[in-house]
Protein backbone atom coordinates (compact mmCIF):
# COMPACT_ATOMS: atom_id res chain seq x y z
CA UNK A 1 0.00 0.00 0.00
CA UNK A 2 0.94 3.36 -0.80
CA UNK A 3 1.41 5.98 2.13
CA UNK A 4 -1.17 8.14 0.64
CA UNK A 5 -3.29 4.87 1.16
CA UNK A 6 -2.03 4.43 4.68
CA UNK A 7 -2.80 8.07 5.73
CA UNK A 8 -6.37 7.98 3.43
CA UNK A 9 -7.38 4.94 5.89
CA UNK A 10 -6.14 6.81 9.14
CA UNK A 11 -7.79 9.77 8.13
CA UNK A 12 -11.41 7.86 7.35
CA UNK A 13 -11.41 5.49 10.90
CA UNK A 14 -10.88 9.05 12.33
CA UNK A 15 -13.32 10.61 10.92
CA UNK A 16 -15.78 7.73 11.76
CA UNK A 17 -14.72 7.55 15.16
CA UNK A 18 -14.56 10.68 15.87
CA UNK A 19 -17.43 12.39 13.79
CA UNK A 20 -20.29 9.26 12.85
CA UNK A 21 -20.01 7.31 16.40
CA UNK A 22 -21.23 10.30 18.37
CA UNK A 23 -24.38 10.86 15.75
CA UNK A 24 -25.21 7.52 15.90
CA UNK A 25 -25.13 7.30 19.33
CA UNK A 26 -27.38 10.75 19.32
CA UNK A 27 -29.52 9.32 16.68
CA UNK A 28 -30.15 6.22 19.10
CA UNK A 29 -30.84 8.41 22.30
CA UNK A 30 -33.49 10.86 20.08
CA UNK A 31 -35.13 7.59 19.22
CA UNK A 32 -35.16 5.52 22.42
CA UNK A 33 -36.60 9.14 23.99
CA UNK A 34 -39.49 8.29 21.92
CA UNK A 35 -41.35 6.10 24.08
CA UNK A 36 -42.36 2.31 23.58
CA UNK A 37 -38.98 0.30 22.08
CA UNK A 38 -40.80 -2.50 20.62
CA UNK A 39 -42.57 -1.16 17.79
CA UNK A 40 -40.21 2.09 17.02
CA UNK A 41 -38.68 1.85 14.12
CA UNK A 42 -36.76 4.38 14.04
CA UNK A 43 -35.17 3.18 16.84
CA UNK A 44 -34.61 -0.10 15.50
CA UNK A 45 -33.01 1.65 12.07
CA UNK A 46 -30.63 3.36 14.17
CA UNK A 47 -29.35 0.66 15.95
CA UNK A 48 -28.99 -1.12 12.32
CA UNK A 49 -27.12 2.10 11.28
CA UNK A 50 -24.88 1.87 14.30
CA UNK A 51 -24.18 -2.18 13.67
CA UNK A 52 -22.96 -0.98 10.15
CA UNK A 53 -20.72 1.57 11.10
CA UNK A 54 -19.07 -0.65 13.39
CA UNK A 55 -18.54 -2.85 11.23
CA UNK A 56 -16.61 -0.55 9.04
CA UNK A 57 -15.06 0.70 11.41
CA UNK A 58 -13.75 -3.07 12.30
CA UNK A 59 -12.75 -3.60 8.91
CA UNK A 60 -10.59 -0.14 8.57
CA UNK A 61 -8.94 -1.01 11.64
CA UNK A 62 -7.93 -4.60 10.43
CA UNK A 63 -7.07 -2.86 7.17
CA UNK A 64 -4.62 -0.57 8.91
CA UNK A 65 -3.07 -3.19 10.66
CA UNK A 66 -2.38 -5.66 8.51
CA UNK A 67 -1.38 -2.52 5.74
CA UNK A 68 2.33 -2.88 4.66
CA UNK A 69 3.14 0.49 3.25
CA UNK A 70 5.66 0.48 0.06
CA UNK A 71 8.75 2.42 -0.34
CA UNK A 72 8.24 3.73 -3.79
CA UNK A 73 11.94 4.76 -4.25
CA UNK A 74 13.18 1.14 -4.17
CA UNK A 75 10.47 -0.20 -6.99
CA UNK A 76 12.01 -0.22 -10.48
CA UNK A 77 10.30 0.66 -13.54
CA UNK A 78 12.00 -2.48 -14.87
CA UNK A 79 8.38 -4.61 -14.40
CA UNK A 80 5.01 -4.31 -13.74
CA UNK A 81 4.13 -4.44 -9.92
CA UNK A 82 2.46 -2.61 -7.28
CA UNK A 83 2.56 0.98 -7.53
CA UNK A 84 3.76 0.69 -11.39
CA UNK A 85 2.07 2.86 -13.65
CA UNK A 86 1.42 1.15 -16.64
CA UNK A 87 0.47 2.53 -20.17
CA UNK A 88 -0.74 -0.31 -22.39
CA UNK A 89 -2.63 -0.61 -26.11
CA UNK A 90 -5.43 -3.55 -26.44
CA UNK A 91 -3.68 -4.66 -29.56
CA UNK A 92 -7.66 -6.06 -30.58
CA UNK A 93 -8.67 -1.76 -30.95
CA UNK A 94 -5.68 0.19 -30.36
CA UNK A 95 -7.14 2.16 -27.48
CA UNK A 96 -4.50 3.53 -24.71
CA UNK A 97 -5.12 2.91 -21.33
CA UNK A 98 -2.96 3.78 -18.24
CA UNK A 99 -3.80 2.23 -15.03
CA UNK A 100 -1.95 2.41 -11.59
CA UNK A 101 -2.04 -1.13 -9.54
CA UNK A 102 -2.58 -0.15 -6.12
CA UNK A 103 -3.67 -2.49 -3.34
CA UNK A 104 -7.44 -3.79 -2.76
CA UNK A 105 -8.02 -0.78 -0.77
CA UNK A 106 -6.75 1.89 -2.95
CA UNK A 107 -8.37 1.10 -6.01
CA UNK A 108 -10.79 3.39 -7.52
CA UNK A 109 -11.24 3.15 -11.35
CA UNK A 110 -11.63 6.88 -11.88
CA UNK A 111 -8.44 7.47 -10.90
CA UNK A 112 -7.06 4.97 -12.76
CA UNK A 113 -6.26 2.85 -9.69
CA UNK A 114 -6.99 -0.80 -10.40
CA UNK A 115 -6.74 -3.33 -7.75
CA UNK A 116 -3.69 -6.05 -7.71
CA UNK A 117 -6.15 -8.47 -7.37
CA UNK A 118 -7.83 -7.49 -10.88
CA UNK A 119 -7.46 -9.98 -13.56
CA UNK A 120 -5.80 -7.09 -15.51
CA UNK A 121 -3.26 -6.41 -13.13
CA UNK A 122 -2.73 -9.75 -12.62
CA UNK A 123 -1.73 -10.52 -16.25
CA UNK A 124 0.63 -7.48 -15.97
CA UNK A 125 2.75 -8.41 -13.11
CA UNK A 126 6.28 -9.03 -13.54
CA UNK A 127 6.43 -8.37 -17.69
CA UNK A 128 8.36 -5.45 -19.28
CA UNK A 129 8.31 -2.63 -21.80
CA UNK A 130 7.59 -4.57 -25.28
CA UNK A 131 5.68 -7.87 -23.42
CA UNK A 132 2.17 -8.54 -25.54
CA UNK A 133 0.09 -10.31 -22.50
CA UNK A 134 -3.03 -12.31 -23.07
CA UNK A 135 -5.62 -11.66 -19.85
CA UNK A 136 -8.52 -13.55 -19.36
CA UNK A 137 -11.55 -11.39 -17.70
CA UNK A 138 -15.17 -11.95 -17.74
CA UNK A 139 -15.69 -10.90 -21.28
CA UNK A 140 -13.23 -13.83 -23.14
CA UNK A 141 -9.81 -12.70 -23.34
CA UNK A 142 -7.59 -9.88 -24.32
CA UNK A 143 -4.47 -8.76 -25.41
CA UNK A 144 -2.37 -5.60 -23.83
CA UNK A 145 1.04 -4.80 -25.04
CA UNK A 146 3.12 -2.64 -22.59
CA UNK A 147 4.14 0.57 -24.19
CA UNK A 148 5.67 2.18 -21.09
CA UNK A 149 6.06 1.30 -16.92
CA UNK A 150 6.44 4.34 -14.53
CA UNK A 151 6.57 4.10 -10.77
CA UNK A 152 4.23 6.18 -8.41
């Protein structure tokens, strides 16, 4: 994981912690205040609400401390791997693509941040500048050539 990952994650749990706990717990008191528990609903929904929001909170934490956070100055540009910047052509239209391969947690297609675990990124690891690669995704198969591998 990148440390803009890392510090994206801290910065989130924070922010739920610190910011959505207290107006759940609010949201929970206004409802209970309410009268008869059994049949409010509202009540009910906010308990559901806080149940979620633990639970993401669980998982960020568990992210964070399993997160392994790269040193971008000793990757090469030699291969595709994490943190590689890759600019490809689908040799089947010609279309350019450039797509970062950041961990599970980073990814976020708009920014052109594709998860390792992706299919795509998969088929990329470890070739060079020049490699055609075939990569089977959900559609059949395609074929990437590498044009060029940047890192960060």
């Amino acid at each position: 994981m990148s440390q803009e990952g890392y510090d994206k994650l801290i910065a989130e749990l924070k922010r739920l912690e610190g910011i959505e706990r207290p107006k759940a717990s609010a949201a929970i008191a206004e409802a209970r205040d309410k009268g008869d528990l059994s049949e409010n609903s509202e009540y009910e929904a906010a308990k559901e609400a806080q149940a979620h929001l633990e639970s993401k909170i669980n998982q960020l934490k568990l992210a964070i401390s399993e997160a392994k956070i790269v040193d971008t100055s000793r990757l090469s540009s030699d291969s595709v791997q994490i943190l590689s910047k890759v600019e490809m052509t689908n040799m089947a239209n010609k279309a350019r693509m450039t797509y970062t391969i950041v961990s599970e947690s980073e990814a976020n297609l708009r920014e052109g941040k594709i998860s390792i675990q992706t299919p795509i990124a998969q088929g990329l690891l470890n070739h060079k500048v020049g490699d055609e690669v075939e990569v089977k995704i959900p559609r059949g198969v395609i074929k990437l050539r590498i044009e060029k591998i940047t890192v960060g």
